[in-house]
Protein backbone atom coordinates (compact mmCIF):
# COMPACT_ATOMS: atom_id res chain seq x y z
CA UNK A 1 6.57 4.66 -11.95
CA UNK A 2 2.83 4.22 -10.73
CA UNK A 3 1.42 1.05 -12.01
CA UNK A 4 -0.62 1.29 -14.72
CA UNK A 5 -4.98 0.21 -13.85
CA UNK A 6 -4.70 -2.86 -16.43
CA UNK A 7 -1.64 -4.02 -13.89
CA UNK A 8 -3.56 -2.94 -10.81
CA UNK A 9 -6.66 -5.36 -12.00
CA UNK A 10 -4.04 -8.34 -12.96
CA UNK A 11 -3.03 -7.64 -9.79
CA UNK A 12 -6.33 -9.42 -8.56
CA UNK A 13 -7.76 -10.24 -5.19
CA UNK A 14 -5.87 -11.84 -2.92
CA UNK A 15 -2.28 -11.18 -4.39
CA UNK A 16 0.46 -10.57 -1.94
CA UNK A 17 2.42 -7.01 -2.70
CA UNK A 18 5.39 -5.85 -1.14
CA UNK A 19 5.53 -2.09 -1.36
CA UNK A 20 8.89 -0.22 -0.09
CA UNK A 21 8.72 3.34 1.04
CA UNK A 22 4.82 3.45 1.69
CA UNK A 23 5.04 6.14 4.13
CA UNK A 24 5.00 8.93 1.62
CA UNK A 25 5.16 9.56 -1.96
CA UNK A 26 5.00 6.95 -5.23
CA UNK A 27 5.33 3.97 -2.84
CA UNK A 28 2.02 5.52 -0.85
CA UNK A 29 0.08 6.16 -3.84
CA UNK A 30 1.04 2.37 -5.22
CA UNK A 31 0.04 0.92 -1.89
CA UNK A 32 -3.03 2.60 -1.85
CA UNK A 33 -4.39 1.66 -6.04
CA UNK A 34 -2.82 -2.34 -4.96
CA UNK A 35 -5.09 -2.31 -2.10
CA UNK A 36 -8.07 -0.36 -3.60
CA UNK A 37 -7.88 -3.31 -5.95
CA UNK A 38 -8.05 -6.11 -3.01
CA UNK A 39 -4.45 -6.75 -2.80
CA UNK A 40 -2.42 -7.75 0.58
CA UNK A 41 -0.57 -5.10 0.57
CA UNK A 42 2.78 -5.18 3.01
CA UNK A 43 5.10 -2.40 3.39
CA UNK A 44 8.56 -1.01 4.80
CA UNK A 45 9.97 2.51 5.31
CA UNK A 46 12.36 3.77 7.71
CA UNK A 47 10.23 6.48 9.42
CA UNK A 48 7.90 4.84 12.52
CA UNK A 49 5.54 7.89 13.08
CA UNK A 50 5.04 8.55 9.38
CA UNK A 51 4.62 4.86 8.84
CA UNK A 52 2.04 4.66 11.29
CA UNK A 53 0.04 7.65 10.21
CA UNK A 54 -0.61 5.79 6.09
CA UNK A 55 -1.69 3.18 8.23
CA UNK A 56 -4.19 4.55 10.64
CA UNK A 57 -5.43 6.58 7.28
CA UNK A 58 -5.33 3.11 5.19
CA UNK A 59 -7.87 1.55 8.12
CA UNK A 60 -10.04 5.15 7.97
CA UNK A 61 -10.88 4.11 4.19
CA UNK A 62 -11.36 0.51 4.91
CA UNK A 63 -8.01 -0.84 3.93
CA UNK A 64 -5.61 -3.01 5.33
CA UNK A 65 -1.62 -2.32 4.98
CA UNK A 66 0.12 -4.64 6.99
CA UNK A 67 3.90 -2.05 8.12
CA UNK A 68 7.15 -2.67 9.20
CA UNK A 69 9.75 -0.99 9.83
């Protein structure tokens, strides 16, 4: 389940996320709205190359997702 925009905003500036399975689906879209809303957003997934595609097209936008895998 997505997080709802009142939780994004509670979320706040500043607040450290961890996010599994960013590179693709649900845990991409939740990355993205936590770090829209200024969060420090750090992920995992299993896949390298897909991993480090959301990134490069996180840093295109103007936000930061800190990956590992």
């Amino acid at each position: 389940m997505l997080p709802t925009q009142s939780t994004i905003r509670s979320t706040g500036r500043g607040t450290r996320v961890l996010v599994t399975g960013a590179s693709s689906g649900i845990g991409k879209a939740t990355a993205w709205k936590l770090a829209e809303a200024g969060a420090h957003v750090v992920t995992i997934a299993r896949d390298k190359e897909q991993l480090d595609e959301v990134v490069a097209e996180f840093a295109a936008a103007g936000l930061k997702l800190h990956a590992y895998v």
